[in-house]
PDB file of N, CA and C in Angstrom:
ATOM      1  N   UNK A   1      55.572  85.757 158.307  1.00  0.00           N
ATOM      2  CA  UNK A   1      56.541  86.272 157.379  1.00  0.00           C
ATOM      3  C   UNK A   1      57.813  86.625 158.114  1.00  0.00           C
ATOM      4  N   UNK A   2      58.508  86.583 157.266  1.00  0.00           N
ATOM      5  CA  UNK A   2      59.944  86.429 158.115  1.00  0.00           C
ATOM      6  C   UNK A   2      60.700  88.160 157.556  1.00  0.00           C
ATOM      7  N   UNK A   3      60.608  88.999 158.563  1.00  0.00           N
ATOM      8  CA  UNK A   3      61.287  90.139 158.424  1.00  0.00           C
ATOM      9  C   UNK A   3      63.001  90.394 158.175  1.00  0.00           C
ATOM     10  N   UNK A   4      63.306  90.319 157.025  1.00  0.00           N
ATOM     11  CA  UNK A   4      64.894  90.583 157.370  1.00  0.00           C
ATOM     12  C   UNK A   4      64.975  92.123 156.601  1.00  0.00           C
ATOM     13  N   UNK A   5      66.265  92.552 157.129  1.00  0.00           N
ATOM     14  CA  UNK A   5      66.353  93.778 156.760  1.00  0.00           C
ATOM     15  C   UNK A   5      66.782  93.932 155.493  1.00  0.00           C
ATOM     16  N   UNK A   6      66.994  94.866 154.431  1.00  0.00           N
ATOM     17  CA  UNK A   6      67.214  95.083 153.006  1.00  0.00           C
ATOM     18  C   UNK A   6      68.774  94.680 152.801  1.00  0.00           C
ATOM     19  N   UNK A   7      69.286  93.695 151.842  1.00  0.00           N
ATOM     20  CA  UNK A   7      70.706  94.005 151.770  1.00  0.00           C
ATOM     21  C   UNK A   7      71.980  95.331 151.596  1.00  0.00           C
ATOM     22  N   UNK A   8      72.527  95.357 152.610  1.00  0.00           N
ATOM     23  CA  UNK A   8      73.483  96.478 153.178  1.00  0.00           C
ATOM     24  C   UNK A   8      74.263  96.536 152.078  1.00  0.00           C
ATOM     25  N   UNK A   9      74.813  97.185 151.748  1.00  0.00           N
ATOM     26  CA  UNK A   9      76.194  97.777 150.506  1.00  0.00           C
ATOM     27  C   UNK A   9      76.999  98.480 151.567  1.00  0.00           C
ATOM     28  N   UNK A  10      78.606  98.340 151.864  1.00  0.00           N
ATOM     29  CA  UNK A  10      79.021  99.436 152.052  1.00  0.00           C
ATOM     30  C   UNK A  10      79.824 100.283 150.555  1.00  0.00           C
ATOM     31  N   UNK A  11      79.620 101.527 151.361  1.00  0.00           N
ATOM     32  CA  UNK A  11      80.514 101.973 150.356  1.00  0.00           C
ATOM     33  C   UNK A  11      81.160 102.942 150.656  1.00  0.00           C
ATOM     34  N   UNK A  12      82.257 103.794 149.318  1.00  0.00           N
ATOM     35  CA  UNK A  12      82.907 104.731 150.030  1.00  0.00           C
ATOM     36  C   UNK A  12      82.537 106.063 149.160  1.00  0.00           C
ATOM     37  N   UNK A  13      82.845 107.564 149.846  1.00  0.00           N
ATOM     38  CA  UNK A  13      82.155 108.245 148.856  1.00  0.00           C
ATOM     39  C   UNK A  13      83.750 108.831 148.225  1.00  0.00           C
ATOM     40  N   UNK A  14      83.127 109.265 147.041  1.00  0.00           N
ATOM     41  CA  UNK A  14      84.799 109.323 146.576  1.00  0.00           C
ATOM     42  C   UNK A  14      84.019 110.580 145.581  1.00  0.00           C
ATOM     43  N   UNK A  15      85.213 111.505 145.874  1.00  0.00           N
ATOM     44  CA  UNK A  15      85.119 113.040 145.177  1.00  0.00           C
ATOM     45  C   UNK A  15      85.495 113.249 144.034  1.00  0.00           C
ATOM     46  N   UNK A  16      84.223 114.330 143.051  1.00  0.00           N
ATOM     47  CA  UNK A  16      85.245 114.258 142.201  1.00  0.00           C
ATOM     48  C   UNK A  16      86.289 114.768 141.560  1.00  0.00           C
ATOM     49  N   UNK A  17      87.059 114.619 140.960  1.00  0.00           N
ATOM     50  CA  UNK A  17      88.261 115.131 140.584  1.00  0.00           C
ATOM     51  C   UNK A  17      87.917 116.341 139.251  1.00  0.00           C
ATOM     52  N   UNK A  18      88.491 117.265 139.240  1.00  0.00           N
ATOM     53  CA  UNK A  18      88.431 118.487 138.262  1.00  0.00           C
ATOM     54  C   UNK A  18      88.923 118.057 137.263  1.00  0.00           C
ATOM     55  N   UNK A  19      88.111 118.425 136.045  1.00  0.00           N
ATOM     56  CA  UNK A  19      88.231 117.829 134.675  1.00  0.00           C
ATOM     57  C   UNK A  19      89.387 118.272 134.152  1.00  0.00           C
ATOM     58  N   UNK A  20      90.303 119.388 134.545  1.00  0.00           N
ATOM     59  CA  UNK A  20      91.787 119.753 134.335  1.00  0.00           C
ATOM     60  C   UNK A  20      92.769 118.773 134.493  1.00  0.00           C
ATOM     61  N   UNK A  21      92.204 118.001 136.099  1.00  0.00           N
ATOM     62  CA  UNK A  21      93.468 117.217 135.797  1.00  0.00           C
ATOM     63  C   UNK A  21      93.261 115.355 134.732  1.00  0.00           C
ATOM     64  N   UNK A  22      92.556 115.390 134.484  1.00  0.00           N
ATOM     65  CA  UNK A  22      91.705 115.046 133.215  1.00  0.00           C
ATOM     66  C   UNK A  22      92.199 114.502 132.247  1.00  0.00           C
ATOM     67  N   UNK A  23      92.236 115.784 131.780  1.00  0.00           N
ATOM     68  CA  UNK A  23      92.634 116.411 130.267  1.00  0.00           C
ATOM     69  C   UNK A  23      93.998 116.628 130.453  1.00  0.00           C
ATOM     70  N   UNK A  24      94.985 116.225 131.258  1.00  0.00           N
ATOM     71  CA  UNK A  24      96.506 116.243 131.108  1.00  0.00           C
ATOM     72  C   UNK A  24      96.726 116.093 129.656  1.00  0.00           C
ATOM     73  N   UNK A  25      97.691 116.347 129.246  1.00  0.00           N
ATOM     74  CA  UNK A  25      97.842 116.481 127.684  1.00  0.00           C
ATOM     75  C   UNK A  25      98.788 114.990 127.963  1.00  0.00           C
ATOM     76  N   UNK A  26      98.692 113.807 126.892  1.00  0.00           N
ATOM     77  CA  UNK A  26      99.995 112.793 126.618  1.00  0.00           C
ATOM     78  C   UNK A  26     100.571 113.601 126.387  1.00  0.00           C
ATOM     79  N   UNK A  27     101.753 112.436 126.904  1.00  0.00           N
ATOM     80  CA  UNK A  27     103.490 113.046 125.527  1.00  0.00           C
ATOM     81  C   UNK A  27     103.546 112.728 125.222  1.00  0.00           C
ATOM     82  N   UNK A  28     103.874 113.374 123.783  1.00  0.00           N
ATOM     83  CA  UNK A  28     104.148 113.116 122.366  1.00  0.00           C
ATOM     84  C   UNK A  28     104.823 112.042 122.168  1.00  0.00           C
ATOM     85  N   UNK A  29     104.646 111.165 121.475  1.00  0.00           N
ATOM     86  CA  UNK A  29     105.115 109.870 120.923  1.00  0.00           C
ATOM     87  C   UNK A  29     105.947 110.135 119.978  1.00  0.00           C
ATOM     88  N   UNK A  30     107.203 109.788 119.498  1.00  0.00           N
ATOM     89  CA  UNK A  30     107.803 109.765 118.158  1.00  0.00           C
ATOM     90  C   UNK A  30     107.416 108.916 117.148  1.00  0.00           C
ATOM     91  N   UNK A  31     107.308 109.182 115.948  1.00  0.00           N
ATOM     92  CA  UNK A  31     106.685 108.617 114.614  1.00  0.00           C
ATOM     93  C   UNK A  31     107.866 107.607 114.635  1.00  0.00           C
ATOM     94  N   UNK A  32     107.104 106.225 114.771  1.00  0.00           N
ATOM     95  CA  UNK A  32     108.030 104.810 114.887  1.00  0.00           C
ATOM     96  C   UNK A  32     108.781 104.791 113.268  1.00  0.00           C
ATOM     97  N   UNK A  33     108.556 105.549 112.440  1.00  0.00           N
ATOM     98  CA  UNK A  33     108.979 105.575 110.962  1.00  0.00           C
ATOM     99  C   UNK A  33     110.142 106.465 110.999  1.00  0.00           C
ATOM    100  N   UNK A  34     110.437 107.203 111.957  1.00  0.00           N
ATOM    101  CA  UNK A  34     111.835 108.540 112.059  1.00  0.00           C
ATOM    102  C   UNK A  34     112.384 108.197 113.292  1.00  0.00           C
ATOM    103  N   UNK A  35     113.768 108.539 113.061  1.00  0.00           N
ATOM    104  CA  UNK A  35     113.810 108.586 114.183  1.00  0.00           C
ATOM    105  C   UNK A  35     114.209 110.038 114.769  1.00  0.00           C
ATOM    106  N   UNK A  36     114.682 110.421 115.991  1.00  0.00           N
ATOM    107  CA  UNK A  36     114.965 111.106 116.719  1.00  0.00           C
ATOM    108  C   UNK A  36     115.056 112.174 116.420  1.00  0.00           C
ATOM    109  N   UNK A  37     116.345 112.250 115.300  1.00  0.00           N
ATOM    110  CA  UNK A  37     116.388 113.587 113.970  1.00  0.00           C
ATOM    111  C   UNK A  37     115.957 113.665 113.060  1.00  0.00           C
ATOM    112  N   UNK A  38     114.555 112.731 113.091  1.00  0.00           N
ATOM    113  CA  UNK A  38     113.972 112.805 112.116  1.00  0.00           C
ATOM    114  C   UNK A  38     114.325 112.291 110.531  1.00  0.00           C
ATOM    115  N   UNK A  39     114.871 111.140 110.803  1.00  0.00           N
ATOM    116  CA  UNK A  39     115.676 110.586 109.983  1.00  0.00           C
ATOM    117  C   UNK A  39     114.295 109.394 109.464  1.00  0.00           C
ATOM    118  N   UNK A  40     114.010 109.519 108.066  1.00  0.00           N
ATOM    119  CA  UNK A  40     113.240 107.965 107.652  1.00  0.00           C
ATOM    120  C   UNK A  40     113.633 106.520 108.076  1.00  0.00           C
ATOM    121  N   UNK A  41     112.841 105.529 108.669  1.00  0.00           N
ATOM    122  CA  UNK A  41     113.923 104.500 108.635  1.00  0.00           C
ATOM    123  C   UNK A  41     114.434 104.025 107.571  1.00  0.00           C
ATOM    124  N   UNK A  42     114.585 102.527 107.301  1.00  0.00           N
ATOM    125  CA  UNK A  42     115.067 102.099 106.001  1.00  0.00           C
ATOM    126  C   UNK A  42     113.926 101.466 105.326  1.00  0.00           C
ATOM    127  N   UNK A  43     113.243 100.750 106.435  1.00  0.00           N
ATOM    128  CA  UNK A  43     111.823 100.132 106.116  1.00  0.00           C
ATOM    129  C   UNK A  43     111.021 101.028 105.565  1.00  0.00           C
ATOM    130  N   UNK A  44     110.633 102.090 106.263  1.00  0.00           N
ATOM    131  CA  UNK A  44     109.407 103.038 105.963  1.00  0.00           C
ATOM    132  C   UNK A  44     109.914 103.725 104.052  1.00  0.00           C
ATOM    133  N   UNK A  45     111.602 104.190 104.302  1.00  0.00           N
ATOM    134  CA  UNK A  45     111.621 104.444 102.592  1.00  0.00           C
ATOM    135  C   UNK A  45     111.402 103.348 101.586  1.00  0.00           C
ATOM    136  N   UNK A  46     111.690 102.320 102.051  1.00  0.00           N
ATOM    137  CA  UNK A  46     111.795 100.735 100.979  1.00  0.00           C
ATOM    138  C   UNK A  46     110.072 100.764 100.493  1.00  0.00           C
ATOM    139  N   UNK A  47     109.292 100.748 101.842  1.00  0.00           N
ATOM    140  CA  UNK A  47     107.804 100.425 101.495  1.00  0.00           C
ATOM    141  C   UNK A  47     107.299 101.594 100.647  1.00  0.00           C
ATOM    142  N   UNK A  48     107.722 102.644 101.059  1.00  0.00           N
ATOM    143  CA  UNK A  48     107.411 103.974 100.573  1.00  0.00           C
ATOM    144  C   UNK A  48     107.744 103.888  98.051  1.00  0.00           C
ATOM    145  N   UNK A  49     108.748 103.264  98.573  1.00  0.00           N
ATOM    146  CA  UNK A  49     109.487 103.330  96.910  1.00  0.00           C
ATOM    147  C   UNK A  49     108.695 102.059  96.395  1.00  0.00           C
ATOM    148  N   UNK A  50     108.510 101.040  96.819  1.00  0.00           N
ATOM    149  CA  UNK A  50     107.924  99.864  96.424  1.00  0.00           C
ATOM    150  C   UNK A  50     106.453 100.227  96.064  1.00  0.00           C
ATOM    151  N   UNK A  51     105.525 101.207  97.043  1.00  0.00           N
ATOM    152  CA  UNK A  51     104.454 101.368  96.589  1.00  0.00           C
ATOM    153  C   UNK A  51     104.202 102.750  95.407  1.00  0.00           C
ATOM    154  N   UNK A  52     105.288 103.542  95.303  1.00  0.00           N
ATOM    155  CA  UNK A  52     105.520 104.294  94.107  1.00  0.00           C
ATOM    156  C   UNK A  52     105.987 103.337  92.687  1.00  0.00           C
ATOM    157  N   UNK A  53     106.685 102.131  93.118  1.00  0.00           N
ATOM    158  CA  UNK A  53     106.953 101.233  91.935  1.00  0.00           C
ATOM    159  C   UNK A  53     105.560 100.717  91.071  1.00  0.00           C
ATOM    160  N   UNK A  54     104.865  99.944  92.542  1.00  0.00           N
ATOM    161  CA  UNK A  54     103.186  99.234  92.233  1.00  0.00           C
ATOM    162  C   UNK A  54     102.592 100.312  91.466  1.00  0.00           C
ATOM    163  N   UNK A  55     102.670 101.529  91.868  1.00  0.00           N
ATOM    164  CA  UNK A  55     101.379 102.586  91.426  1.00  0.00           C
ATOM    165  C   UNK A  55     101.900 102.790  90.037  1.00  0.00           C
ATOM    166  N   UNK A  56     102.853 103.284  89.783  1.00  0.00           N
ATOM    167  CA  UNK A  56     103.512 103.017  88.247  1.00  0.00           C
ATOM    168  C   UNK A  56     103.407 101.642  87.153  1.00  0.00           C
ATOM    169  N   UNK A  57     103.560 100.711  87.740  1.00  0.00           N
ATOM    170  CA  UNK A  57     103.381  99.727  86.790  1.00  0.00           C
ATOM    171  C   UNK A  57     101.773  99.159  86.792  1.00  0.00           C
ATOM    172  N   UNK A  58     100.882 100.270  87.424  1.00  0.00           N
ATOM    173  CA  UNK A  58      99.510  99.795  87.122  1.00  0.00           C
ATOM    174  C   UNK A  58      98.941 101.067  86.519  1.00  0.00           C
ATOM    175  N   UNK A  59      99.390 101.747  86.512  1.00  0.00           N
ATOM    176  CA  UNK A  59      99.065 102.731  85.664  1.00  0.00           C
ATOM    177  C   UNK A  59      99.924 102.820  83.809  1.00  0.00           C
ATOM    178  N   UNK A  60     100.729 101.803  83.964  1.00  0.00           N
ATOM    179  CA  UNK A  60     101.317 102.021  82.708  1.00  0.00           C
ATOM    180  C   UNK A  60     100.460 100.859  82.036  1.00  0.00           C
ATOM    181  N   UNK A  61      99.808  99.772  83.081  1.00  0.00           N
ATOM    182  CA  UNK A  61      99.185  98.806  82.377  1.00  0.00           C
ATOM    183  C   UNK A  61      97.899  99.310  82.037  1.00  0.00           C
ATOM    184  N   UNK A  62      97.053 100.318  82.990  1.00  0.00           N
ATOM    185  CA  UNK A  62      96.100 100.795  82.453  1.00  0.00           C
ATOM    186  C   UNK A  62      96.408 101.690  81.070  1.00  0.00           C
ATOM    187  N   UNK A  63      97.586 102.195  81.149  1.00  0.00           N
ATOM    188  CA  UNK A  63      97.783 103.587  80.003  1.00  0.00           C
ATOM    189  C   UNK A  63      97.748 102.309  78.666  1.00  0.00           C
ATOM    190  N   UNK A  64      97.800 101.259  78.963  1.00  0.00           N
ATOM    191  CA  UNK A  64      98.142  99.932  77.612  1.00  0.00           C
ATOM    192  C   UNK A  64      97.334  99.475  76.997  1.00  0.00           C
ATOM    193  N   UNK A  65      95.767  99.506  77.750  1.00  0.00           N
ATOM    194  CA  UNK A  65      94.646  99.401  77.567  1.00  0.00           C
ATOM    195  C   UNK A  65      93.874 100.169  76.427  1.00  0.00           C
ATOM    196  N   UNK A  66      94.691 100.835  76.057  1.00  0.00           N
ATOM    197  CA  UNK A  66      94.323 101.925  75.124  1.00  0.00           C
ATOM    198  C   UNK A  66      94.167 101.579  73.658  1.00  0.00           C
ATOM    199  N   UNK A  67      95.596 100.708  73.505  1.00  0.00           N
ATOM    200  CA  UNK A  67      96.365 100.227  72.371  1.00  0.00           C
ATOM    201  C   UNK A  67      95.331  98.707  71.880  1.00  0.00           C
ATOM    202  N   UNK A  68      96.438  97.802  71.830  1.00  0.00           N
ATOM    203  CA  UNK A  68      95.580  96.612  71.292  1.00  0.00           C
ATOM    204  C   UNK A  68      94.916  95.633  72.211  1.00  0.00           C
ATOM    205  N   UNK A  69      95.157  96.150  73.806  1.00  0.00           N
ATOM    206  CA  UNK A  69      94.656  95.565  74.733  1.00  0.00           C
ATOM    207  C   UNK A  69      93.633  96.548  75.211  1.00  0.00           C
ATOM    208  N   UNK A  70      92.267  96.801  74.498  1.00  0.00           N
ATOM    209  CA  UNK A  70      91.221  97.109  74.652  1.00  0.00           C
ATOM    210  C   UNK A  70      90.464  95.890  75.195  1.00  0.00           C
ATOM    211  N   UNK A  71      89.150  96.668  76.221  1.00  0.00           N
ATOM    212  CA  UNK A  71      88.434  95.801  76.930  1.00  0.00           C
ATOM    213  C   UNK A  71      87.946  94.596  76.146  1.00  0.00           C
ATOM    214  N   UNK A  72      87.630  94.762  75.013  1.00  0.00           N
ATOM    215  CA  UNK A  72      86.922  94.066  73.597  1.00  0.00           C
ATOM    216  C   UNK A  72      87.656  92.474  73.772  1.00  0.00           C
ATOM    217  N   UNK A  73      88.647  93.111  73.233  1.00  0.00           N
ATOM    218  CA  UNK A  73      89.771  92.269  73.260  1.00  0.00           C
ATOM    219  C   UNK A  73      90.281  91.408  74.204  1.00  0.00           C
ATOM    220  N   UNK A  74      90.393  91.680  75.568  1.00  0.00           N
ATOM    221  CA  UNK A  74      90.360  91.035  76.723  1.00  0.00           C
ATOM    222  C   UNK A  74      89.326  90.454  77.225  1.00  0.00           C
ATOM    223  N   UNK A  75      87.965  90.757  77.046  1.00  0.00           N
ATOM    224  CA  UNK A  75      87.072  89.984  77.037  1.00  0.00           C
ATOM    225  C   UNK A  75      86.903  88.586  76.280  1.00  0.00           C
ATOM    226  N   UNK A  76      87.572  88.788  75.194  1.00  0.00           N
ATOM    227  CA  UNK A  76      87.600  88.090  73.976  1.00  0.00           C
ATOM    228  C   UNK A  76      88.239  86.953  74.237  1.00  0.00           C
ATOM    229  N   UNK A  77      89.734  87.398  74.856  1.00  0.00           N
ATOM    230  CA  UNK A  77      90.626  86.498  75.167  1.00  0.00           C
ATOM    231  C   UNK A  77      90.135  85.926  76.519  1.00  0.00           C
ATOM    232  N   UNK A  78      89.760  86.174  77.314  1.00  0.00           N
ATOM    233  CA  UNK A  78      88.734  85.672  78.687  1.00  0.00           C
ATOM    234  C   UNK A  78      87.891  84.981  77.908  1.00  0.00           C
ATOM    235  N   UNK A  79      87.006  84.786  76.896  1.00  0.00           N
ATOM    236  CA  UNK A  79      85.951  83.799  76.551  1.00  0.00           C
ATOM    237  C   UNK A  79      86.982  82.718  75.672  1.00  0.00           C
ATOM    238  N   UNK A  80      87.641  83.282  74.988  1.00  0.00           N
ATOM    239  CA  UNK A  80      88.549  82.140  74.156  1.00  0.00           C
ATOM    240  C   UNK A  80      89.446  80.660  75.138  1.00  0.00           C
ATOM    241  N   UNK A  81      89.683  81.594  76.277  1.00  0.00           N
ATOM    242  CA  UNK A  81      90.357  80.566  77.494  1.00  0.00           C
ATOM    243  C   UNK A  81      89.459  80.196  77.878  1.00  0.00           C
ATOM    244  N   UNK A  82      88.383  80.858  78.596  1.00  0.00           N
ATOM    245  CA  UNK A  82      87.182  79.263  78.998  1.00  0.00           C
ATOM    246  C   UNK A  82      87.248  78.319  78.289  1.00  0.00           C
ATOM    247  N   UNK A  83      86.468  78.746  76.847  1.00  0.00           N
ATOM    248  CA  UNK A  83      86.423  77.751  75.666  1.00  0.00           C
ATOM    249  C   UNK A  83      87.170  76.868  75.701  1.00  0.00           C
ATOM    250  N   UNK A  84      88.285  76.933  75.228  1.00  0.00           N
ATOM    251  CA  UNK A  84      89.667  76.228  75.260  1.00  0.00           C
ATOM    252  C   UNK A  84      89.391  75.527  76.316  1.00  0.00           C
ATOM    253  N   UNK A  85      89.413  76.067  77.612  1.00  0.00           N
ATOM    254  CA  UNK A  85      89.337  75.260  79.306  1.00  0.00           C
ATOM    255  C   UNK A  85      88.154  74.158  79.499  1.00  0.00           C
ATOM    256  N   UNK A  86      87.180  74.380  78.399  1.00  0.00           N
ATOM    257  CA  UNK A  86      86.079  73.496  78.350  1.00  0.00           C
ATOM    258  C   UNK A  86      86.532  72.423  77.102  1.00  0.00           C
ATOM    259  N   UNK A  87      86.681  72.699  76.388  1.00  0.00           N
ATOM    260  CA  UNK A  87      86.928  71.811  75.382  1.00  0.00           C
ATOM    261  C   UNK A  87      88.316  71.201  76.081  1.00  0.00           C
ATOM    262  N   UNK A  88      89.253  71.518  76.451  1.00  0.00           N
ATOM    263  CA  UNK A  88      90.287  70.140  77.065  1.00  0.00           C
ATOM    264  C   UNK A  88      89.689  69.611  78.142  1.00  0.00           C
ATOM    265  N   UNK A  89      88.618  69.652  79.096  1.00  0.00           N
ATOM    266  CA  UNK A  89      87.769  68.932  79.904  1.00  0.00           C
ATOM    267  C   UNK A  89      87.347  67.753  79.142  1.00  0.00           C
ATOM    268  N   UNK A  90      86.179  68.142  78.256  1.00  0.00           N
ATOM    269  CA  UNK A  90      85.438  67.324  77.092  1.00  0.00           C
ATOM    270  C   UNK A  90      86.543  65.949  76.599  1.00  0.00           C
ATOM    271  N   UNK A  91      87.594  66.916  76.542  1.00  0.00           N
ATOM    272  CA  UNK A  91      88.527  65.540  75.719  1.00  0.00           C
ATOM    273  C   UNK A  91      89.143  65.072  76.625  1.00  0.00           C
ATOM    274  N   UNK A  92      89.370  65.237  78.361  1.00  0.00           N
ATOM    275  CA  UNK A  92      90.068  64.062  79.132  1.00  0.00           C
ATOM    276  C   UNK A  92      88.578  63.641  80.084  1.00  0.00           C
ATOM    277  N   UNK A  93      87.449  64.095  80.028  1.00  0.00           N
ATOM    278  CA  UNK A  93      86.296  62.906  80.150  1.00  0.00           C
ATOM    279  C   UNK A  93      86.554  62.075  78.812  1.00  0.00           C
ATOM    280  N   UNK A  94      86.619  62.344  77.593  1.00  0.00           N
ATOM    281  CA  UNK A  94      86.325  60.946  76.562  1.00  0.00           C
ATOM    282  C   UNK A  94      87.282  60.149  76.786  1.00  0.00           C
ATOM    283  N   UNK A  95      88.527  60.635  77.003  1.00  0.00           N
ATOM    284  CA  UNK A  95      89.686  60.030  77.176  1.00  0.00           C
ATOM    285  C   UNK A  95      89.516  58.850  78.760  1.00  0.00           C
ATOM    286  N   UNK A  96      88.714  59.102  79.465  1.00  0.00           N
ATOM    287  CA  UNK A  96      88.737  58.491  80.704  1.00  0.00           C
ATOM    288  C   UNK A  96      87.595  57.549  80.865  1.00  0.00           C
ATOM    289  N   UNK A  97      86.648  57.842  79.491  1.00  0.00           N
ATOM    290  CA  UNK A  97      85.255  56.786  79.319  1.00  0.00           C
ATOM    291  C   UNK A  97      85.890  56.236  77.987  1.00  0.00           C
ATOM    292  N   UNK A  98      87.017  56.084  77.519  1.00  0.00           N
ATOM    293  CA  UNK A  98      87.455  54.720  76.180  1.00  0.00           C
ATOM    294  C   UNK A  98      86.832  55.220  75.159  1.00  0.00           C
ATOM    295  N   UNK A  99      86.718  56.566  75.494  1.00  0.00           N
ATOM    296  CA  UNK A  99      86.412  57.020  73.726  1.00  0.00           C
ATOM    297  C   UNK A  99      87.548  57.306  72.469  1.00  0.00           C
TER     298      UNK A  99
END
């Protein structure tokens, strides 16, 4: 048997450092949406008003739902357009077999 010795590692020992210096606090980042004086940009108010626009005109469409656009009704009109969507199928297959 052939004796060799165990593979060697060097290494180095390295101390450790106190969890104070650690925990250094970051610095504060500025909110990429203000600037300096705290000013909005132009982007952040535009997106800001655009998604107060969206939230309004889906809530006025829900508040509509009330009236003659009940679920009933929209269901209704959802089965009436299939229908319709099936029956003009029906008539450009006959139309395409010489009926």
């Amino acid at each position: 048997m052939d004796e060799r010795e165990p593979d060697v590692v060097d290494g180095e020992v390295v101390e450790d450092t106190p969890n104070a210096a650690l925990a250094a606090p970051a610095p504060a980042l500025p909110d990429p949406d203000y600037s300096e004086g705290g000013v909005p940009s132009f982007d952040f108010v535009r997106e800001k008003i655009e998604g107060r626009y969206t939230t309004s005109l889906g809530s006025a469409e829900v508040a509509g739902l009330g009236t003659e656009n009940t679920v009933e009704a929209l269901d209704k009109k959802l089965a009436d357009r299939e229908q319709a969507g099936k029956d003009r199928l029906a008539e450009i297959r006959r139309s395409m077999r010489g009926e």
